[in-house]
Structure formats: structure tokens, C-alpha cells
C-alpha atoms as a PDB file:
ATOM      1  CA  UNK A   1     114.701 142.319 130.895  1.00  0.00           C
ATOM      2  CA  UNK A   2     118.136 140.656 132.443  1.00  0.00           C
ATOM      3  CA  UNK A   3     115.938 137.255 133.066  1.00  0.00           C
ATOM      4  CA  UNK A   4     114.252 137.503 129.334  1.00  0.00           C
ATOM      5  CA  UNK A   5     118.339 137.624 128.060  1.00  0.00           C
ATOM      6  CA  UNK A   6     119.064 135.212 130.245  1.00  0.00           C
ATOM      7  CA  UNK A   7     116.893 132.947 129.071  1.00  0.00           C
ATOM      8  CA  UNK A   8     118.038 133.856 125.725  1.00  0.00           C
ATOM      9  CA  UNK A   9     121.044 132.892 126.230  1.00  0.00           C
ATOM     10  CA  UNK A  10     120.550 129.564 127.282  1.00  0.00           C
ATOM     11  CA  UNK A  11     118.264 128.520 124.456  1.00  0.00           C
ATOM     12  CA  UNK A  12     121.079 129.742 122.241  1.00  0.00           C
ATOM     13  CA  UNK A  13     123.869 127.766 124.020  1.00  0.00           C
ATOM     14  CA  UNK A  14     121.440 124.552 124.204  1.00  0.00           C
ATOM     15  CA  UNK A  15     119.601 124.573 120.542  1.00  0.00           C
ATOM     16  CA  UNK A  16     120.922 126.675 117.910  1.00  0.00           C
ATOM     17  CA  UNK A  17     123.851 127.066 117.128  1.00  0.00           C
ATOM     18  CA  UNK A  18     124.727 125.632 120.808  1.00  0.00           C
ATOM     19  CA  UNK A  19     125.345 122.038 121.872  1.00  0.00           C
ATOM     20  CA  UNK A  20     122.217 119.904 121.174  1.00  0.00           C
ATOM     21  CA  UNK A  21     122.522 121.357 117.267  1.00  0.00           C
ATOM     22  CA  UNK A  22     126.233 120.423 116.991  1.00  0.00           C
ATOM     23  CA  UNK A  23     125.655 117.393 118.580  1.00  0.00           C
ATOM     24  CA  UNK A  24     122.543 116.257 116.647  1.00  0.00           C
ATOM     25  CA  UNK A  25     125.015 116.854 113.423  1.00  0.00           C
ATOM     26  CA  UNK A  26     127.445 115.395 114.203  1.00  0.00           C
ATOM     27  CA  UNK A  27     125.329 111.830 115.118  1.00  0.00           C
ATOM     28  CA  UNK A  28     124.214 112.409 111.632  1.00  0.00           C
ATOM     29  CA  UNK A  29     127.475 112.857 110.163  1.00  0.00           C
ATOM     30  CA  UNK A  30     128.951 109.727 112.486  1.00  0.00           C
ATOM     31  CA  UNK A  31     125.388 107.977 111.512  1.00  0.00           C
ATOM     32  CA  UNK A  32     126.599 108.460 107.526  1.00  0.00           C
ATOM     33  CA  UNK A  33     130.090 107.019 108.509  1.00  0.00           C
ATOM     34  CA  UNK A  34     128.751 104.306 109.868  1.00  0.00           C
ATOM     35  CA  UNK A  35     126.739 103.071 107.119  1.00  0.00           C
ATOM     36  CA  UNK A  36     128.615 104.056 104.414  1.00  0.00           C
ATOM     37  CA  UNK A  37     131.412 102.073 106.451  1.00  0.00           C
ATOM     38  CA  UNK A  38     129.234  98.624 106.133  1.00  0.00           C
ATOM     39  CA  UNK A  39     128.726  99.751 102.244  1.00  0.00           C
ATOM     40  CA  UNK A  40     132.170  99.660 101.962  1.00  0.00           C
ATOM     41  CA  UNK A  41     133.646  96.912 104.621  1.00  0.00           C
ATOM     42  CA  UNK A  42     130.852  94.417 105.370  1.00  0.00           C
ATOM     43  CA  UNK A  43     129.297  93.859 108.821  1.00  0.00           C
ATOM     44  CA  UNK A  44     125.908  94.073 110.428  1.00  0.00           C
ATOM     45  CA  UNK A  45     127.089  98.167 111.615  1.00  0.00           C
ATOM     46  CA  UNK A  46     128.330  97.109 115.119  1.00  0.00           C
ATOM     47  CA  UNK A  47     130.056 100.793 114.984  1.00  0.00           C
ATOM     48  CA  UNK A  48     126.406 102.442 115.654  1.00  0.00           C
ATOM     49  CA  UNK A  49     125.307  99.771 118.146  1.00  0.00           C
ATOM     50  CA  UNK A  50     128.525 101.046 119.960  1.00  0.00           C
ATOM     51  CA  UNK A  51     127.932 104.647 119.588  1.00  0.00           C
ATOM     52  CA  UNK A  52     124.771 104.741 121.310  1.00  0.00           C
ATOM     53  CA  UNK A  53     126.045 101.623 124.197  1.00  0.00           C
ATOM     54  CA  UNK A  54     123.924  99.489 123.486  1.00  0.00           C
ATOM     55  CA  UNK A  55     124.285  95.827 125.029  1.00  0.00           C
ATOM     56  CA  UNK A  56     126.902  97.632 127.610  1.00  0.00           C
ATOM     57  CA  UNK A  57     126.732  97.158 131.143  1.00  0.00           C
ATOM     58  CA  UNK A  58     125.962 100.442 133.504  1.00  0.00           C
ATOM     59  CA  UNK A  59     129.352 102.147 134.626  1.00  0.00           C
ATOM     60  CA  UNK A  60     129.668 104.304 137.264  1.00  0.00           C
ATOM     61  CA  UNK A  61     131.259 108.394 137.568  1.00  0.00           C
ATOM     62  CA  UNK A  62     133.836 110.038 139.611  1.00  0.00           C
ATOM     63  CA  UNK A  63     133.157 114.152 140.073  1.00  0.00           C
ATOM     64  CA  UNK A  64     136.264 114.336 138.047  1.00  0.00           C
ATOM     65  CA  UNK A  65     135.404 112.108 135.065  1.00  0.00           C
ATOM     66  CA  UNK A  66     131.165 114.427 135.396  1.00  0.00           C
ATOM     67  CA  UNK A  67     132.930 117.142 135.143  1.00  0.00           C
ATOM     68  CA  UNK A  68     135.412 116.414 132.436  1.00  0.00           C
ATOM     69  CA  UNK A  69     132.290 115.339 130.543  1.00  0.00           C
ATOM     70  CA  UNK A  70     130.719 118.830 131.172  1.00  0.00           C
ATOM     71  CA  UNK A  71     133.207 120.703 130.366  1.00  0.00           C
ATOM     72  CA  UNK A  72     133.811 119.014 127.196  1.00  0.00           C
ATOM     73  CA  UNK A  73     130.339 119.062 125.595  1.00  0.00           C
ATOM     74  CA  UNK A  74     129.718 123.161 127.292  1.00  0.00           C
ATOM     75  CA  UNK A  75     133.151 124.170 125.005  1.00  0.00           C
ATOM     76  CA  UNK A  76     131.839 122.439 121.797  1.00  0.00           C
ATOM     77  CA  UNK A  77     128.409 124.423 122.416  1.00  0.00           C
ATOM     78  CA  UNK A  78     130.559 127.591 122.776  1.00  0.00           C
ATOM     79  CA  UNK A  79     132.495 127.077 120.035  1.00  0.00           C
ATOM     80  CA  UNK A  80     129.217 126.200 117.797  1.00  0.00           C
ATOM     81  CA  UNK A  81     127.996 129.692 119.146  1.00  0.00           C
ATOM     82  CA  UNK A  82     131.225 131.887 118.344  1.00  0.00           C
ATOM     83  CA  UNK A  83     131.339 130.365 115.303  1.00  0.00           C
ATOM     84  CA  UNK A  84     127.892 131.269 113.713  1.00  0.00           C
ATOM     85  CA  UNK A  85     127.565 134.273 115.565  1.00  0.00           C
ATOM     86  CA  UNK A  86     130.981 135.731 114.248  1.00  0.00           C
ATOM     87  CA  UNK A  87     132.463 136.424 118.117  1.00  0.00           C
ATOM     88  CA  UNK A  88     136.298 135.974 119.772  1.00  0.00           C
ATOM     89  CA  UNK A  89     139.107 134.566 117.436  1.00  0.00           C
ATOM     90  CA  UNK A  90     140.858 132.007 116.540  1.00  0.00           C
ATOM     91  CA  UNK A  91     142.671 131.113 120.021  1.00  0.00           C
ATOM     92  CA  UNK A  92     139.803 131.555 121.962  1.00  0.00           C
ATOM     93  CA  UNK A  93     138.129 128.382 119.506  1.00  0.00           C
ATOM     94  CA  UNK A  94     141.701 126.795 120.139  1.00  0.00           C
ATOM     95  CA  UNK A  95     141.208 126.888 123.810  1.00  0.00           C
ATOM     96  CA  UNK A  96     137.500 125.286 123.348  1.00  0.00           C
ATOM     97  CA  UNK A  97     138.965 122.401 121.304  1.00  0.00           C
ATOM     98  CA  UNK A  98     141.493 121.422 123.800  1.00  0.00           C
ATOM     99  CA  UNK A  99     138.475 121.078 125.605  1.00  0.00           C
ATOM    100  CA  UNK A 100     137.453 117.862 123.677  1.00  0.00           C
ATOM    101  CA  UNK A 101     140.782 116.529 122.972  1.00  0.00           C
ATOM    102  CA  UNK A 102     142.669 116.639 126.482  1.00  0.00           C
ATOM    103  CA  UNK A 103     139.842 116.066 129.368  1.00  0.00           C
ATOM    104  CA  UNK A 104     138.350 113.390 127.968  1.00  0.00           C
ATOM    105  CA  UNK A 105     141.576 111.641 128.936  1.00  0.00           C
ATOM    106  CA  UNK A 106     140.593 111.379 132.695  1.00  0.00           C
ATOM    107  CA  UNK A 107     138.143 108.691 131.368  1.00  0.00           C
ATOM    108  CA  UNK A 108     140.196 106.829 130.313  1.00  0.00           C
ATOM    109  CA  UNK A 109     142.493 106.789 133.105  1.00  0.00           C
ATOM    110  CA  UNK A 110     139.414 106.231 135.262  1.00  0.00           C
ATOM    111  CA  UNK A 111     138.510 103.104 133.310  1.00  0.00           C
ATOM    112  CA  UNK A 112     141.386 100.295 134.507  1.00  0.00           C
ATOM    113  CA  UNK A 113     144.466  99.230 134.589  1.00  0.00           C
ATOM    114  CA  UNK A 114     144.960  97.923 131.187  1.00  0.00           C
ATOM    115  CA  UNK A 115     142.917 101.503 129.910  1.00  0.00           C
ATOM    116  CA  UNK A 116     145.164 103.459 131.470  1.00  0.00           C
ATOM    117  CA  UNK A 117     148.210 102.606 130.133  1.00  0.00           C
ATOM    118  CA  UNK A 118     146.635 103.855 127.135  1.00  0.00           C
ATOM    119  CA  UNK A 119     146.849 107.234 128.536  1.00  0.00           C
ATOM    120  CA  UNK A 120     149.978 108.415 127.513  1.00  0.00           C
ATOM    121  CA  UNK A 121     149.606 107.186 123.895  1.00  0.00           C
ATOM    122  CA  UNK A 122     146.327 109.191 123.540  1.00  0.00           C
ATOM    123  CA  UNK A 123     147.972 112.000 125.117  1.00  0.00           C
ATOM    124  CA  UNK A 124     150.425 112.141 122.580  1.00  0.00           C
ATOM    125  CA  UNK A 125     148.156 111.729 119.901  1.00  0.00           C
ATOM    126  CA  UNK A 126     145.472 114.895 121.728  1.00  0.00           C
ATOM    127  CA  UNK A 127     149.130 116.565 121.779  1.00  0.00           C
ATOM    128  CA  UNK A 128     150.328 116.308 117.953  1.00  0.00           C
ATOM    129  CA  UNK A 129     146.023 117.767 117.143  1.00  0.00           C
ATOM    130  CA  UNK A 130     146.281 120.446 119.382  1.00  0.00           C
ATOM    131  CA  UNK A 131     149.509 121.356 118.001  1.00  0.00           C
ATOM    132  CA  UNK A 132     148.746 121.025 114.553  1.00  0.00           C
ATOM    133  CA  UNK A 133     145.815 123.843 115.428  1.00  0.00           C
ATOM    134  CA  UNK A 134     147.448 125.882 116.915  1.00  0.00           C
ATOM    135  CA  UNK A 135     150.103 126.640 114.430  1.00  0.00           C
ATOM    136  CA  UNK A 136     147.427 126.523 111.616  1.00  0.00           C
ATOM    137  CA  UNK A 137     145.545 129.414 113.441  1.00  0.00           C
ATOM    138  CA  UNK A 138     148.978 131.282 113.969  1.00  0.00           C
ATOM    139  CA  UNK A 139     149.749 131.049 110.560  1.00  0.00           C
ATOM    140  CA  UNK A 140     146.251 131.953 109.110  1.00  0.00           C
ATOM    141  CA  UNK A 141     146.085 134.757 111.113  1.00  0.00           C
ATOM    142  CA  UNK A 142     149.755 135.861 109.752  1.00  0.00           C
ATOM    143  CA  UNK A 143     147.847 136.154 106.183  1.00  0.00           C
ATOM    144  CA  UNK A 144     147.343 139.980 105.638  1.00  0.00           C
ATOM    145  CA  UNK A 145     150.817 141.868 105.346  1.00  0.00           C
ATOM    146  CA  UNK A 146     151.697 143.734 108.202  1.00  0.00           C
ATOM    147  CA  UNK A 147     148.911 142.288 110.581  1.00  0.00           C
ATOM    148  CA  UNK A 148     147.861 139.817 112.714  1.00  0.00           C
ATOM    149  CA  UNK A 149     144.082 138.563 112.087  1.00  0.00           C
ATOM    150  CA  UNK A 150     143.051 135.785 114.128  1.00  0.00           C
ATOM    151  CA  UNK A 151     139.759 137.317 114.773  1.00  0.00           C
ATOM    152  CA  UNK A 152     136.644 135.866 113.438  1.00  0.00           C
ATOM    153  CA  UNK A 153     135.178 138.781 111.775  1.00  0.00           C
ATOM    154  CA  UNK A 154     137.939 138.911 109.243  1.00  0.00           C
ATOM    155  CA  UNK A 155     136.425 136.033 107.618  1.00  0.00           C
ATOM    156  CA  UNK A 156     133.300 137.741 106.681  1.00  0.00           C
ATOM    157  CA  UNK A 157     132.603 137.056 103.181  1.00  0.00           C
ATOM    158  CA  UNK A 158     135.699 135.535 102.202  1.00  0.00           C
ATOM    159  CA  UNK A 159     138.201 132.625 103.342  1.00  0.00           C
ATOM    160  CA  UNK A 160     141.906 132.663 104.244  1.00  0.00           C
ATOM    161  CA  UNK A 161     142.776 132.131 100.400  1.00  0.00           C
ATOM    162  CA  UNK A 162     141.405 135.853  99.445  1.00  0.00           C
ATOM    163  CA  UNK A 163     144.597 137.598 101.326  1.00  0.00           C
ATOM    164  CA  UNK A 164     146.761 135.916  98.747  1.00  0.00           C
ATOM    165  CA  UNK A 165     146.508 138.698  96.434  1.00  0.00           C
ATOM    166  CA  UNK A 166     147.262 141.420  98.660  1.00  0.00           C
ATOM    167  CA  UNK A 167     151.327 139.655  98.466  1.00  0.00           C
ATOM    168  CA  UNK A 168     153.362 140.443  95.584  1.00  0.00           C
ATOM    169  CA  UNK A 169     156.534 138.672  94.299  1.00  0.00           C
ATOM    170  CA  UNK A 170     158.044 136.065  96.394  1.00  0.00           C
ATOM    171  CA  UNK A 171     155.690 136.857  99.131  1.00  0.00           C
ATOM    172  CA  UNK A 172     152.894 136.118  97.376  1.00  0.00           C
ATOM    173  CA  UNK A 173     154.280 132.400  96.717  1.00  0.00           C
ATOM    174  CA  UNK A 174     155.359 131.970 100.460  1.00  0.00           C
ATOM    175  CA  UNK A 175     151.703 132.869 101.331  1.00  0.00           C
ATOM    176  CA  UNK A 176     150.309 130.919  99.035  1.00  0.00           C
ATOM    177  CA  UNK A 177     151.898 127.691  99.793  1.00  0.00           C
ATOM    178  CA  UNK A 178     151.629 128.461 103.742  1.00  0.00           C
ATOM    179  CA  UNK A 179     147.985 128.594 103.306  1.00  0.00           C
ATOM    180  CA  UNK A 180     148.289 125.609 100.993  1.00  0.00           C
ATOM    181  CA  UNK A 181     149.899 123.231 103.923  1.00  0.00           C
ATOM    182  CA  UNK A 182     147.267 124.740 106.431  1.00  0.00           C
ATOM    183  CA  UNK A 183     144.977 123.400 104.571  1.00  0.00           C
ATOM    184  CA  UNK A 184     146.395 120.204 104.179  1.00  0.00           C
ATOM    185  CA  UNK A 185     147.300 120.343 108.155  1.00  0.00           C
ATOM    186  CA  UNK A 186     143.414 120.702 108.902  1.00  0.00           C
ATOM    187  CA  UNK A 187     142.512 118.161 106.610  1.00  0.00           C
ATOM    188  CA  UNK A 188     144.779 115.668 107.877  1.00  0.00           C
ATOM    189  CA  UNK A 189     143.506 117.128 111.588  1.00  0.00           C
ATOM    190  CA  UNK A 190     139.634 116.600 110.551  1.00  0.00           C
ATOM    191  CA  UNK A 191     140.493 112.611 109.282  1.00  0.00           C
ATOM    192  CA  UNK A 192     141.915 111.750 113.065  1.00  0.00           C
ATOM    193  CA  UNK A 193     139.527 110.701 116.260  1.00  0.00           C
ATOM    194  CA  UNK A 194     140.180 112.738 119.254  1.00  0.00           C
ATOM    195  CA  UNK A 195     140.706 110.948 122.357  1.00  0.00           C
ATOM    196  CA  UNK A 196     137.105 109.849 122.827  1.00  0.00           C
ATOM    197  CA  UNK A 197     136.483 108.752 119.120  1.00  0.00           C
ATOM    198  CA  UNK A 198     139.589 106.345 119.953  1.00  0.00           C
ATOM    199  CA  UNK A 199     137.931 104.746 122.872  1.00  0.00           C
ATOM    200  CA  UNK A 200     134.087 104.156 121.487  1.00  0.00           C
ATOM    201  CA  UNK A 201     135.965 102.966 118.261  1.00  0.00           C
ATOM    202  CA  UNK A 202     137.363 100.367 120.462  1.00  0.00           C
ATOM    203  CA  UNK A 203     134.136  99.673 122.171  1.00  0.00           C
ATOM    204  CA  UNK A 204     135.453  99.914 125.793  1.00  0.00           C
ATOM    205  CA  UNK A 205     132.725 102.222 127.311  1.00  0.00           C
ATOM    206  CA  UNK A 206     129.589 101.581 129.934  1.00  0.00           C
ATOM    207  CA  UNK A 207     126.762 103.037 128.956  1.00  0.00           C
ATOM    208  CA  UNK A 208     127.185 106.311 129.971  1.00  0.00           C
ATOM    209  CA  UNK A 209     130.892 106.940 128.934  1.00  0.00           C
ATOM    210  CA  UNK A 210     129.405 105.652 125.719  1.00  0.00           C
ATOM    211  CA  UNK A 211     126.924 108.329 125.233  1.00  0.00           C
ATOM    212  CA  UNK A 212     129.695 110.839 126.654  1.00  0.00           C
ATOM    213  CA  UNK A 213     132.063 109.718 123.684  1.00  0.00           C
ATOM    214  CA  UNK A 214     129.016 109.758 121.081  1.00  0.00           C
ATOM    215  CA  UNK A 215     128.300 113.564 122.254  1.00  0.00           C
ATOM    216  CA  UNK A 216     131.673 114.964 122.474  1.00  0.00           C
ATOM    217  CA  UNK A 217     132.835 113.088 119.247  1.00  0.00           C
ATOM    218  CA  UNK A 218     129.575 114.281 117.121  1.00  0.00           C
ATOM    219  CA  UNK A 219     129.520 117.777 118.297  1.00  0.00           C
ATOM    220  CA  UNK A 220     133.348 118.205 117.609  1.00  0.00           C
ATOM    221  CA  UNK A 221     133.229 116.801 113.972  1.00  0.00           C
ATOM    222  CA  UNK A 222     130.175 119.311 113.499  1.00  0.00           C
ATOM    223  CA  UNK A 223     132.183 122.217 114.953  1.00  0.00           C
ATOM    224  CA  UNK A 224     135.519 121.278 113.385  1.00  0.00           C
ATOM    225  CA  UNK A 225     133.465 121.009 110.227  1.00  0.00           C
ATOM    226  CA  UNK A 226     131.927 124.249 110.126  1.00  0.00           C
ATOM    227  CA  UNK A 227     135.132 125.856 110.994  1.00  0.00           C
ATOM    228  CA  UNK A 228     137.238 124.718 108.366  1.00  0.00           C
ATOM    229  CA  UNK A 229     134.282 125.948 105.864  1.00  0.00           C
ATOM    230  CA  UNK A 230     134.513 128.999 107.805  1.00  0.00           C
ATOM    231  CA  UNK A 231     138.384 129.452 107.245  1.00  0.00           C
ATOM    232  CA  UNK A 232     138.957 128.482 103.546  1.00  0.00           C
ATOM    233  CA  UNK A 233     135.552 129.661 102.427  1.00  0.00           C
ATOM    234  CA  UNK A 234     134.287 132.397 104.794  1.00  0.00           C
ATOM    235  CA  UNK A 235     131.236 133.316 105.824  1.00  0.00           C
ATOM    236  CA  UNK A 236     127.974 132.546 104.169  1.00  0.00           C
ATOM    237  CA  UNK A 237     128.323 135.057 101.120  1.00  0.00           C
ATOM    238  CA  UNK A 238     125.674 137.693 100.503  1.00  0.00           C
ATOM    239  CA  UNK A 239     122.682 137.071  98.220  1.00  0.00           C
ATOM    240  CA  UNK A 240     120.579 134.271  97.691  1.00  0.00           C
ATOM    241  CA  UNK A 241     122.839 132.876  95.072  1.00  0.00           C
ATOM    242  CA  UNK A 242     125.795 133.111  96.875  1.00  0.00           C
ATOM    243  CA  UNK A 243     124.381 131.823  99.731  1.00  0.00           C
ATOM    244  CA  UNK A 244     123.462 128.924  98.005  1.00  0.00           C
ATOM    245  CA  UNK A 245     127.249 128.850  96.438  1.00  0.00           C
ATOM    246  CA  UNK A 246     128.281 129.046  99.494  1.00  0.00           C
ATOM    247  CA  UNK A 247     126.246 126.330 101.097  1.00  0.00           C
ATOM    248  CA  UNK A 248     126.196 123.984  98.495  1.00  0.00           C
ATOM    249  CA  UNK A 249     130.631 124.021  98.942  1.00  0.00           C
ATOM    250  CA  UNK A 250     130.354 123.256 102.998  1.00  0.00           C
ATOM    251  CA  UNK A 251     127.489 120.520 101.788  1.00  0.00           C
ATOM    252  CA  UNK A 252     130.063 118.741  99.363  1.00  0.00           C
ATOM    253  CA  UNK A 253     132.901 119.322 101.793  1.00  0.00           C
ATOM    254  CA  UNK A 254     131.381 118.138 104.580  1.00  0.00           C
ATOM    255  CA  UNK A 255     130.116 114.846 102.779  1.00  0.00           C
ATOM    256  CA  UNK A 256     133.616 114.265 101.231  1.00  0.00           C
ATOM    257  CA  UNK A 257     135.142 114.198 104.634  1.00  0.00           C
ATOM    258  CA  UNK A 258     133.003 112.126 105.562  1.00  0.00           C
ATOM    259  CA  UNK A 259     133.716 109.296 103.006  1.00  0.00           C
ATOM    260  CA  UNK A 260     137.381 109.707 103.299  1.00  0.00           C
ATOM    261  CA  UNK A 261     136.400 109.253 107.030  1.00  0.00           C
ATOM    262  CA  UNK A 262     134.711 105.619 106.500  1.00  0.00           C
ATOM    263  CA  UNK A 263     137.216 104.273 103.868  1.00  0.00           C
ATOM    264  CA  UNK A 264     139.752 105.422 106.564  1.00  0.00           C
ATOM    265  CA  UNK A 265     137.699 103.462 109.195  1.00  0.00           C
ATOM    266  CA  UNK A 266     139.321  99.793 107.213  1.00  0.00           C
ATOM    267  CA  UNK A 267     142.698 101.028 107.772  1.00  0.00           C
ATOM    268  CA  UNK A 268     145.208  99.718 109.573  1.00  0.00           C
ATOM    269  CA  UNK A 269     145.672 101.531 112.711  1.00  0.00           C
ATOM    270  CA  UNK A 270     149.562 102.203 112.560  1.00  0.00           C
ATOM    271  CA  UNK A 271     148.552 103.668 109.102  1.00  0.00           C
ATOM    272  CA  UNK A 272     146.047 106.191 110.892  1.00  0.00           C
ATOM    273  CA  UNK A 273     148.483 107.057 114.063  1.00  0.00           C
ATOM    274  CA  UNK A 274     151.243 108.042 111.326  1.00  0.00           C
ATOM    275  CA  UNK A 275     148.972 110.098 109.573  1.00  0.00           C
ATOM    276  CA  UNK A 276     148.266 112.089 112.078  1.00  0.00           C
ATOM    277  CA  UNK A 277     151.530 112.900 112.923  1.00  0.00           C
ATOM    278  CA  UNK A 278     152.006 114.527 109.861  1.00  0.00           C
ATOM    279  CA  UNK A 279     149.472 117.172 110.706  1.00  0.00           C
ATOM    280  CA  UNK A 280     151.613 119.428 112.744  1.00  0.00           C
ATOM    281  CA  UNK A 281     154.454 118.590 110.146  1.00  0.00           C
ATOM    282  CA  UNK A 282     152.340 120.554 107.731  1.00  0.00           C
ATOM    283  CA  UNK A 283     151.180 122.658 110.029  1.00  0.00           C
ATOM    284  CA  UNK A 284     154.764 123.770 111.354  1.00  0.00           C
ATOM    285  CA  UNK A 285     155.660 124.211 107.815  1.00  0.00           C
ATOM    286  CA  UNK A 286     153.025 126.443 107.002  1.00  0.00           C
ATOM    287  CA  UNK A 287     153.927 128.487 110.123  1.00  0.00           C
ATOM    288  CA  UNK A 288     157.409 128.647 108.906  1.00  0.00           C
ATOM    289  CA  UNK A 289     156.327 130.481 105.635  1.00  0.00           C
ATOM    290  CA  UNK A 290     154.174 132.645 106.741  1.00  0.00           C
ATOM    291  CA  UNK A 291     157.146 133.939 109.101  1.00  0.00           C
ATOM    292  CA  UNK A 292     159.193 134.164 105.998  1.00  0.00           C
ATOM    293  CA  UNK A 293     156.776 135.866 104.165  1.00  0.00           C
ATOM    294  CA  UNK A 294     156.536 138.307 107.137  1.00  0.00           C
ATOM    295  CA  UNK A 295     159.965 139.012 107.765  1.00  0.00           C
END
């Protein structure tokens, strides 16, 4: 019986919802980018050649840069499995992102000389994400009066935007436009590259450091994906026609991401830099009214 769970369990962290299924959407999703980036900018799609390092020469691994990689793609398939099966909170999904956004820096630190001054400018830009997170989960879960909900279950059936009527008076706006800017934090978080999206967009990875960044890119645009559905529309809702409601809304949200994604692609890159450091901006300000409202 322990070996039949077991075995369970791994087919659950590998297929679905675990790390081959995030990662198998989010090549699609980084597949649509990437054409819909041609449509829009020209080229012969040199963006998907790179993605799956093709025409690059065999690299070699430290432990440390195998074991960054594992632990990186094994906390997107946990996160992929909390999230569908409604388990831990908000912090716990927090700690699996930094996951993706921070490790992957010993790659590029691994990679050179000229790579590795690039270190500190990635770290800073994995810093203002993670931050931007963090205070959008702290001031989601600060969206019920009187108590703190950053667990998963709360979002059964509907999103963060449902507690707004519970407030009254000027409560009710402070909550409002808290959950308004942590939705506008997230969005501005889900239209960055994490540390690894940088480097494959810049084509400087062997073969295997190029599948590496393909993985851990895909599978956390899949899981960041589903999550924000998850927080501003809930859970699937019950019945077949709200199911399809409901499915139909992450569908369209998850497409227009991803064409806001490939126009942002032609952008220049100081543009992109300075718009993610507006996420935790947002983010802080939506923390700061949700404290209001609290106090």
C-alpha cells in the first residue's frame, strides 16, 4: 500500500499537475510568443531555435549549477501540484518561486567572466519580482476583515475581488484599490523574464543550460499563469457552465498575456528593466492599504 502511494505520488509530481505538464505549457505558451513575435517583428523565429539550443555547442555542469537546475524545475512541479490540488498557502508558493528566480543565478555566474558581471544586475532584477510577490500575497491575504488568509483553500469558488463586499465605508475603498494595485503588481510581475528567460533571450547558453532555461522559464509562466487565475478568479466554479465561465476567463487571460508578452519582446530593454521596477511599487502600495484598511 505505502509503495502503490508512492508511486502515486511520483506520477503526480512528474505528469499532472507536476513538472512535465507545467513545462509542456509553458513551451506552448513560449512556442505562441515566439511566433506571434515574427507576426509582429519580422525574422525567420531565431527566438525558438534558441529555446530548444539548437546550433549551440555542448557545455559542461558543476554539482552546483545540476543542482540549481533540479531544484528549480522540482519547485515549479510543486507549485503546479499545490496549486490544482488546493494544498499550503500563499508563502509556501512564494518560497517555490524564489526557486526559479534566485538559483538559476549560479549559471550564470558559472558561465564567464563577461556573464558574470551580469550577476548582480539579474540579482536585482530576481530581487524587485520576489519582492513584488511577496507583498502581493501579504496584502491578498489581508483581504477579509479581521483575518489573515493566505491559505489556498480560501480561494475556492471565488477570487480575491469577492472579500470586497464584506468592507463597508472607507474600508471598503482602501480594499478595493489595494486589491486593484495587486493586480496591477502581478501583471506587471507576469510581463518580466526571470533570471533564466534573460539569459536564453540573449542566446548565451550550451545546449544543456539552454534546455535548463527553456524548462524552468515554460513551467514558471504556466505556474505563474494559473496562479494569478487562481487569485483574481478562484477556483474552477461549480457546474458545467461555470466551469466553462470559468475556463473560458483563464483561456482569454492567459492568451492576452501572452500577446502583451511578444509586442513587449520589440521593446527596448531599458523600457522593460523600468517596468519591472514598478511592480513592487504597486505592490508596496497595495500592502500599504490593506494595512490601512486593517488598522
Amino acid at each position: 500500500m505505502v509503495k502503490m502511494q508512492l508511486a502515486t505520488d511520483i506520477l503526480r509530481f512528474l505528469f499532472f499537475p507536476g513538472l512535465l505538464f507545467m513545462v509542456f505549457c509553458g513551451y506552448l505558451v513560449l512556442l505562441l510568443e515566439g511566433r506571434l513575435r515574427v507576426a509582429l517583428y519580422g525574422g525567420g523565429g531565431t527566438r525558438l531555435r534558441t529555446l530548444t539550443g539548437a546550433g549551440a555547442e555542448m557545455d559542461t555542469s558543476s554539482p552546483g549549477e545540476l543542482a540549481a537546475v533540479v531544484l528549480s524545475l522540482a519547485g515549479m512541479g510543486v507549485a503546479g501540484i499545490l496549486l490544482v490540488g488546493v494544498k499550503g498557502d500563499l508563502f509556501a508558493l512564494l518560497l517555490l518561486f524564489s526557486a526559479v528566480e534566485i538559483l538559476p543565478l549560479f549559471l550564470a555566474a558559472a558561465v564567464g567572466a563577461e556573464e558574470a558581471l551580469r550577476a548582480p544586475l539579474l540579482f536585482r532584477t530576481a530581487f524587485f519580482r520576489l519582492a513584488a510577490l511577496a507583498c502581493v500575497m501579504l496584502s491578498i491575504s489581508l483581504r477579509f476583515p479581521a483575518v489573515f488568509s493566505p491559505g489556498l483553500e480560501t480561494f475556492r469558488g471565488e477570487g480575491a475581488f469577492n472579500a470586497v463586499q464584506l468592507w463597508s465605508g472607507v474600508d471598503f475603498a482602501l480594499i478595493l484599490a489595494s486589491l486593484v494595485c495587486a493586480a496591477i503588481a502581478f501583471f506587471v510581475f507576469l510581463l518580466g523574464h526571470s533570471a533564466c528567460g534573460v539569459r536564453y533571450e540573449a542566446g548565451e547558453t550550451g545546449q544543456l543550460k539552454g534546455f535548463y532555461c527553456l524548462a524552468a522559464e515554460g513551467s514558471q509562466r504556466a505556474v505563474s499563469l494559473l496562479f494569478f487565475a487562481i487569485l483574481f478568479l478562484g477556483y474552477p466554479w461549480e457546474g458545467g457552465m461555470g466551469m466553462l465561465l470559468w475556463s473560458a476567463a483563464a483561456l482569454g487571460t492567459a492568451v492576452f498575456f501572452t500577446v502583451v508578452r511578444a509586442w513587449l519582446d520589440g521593446c527596448d530593454r531599458v523600457f522593460l528593466r523600468k517596468l519591472q521596477g514598478a511592480a513592487p511599487l504597486f505592490a508596496l502600495l497595495s500592502l500599504a492599504l490593506a494595512i490601512a484598511a486593517v488598522v
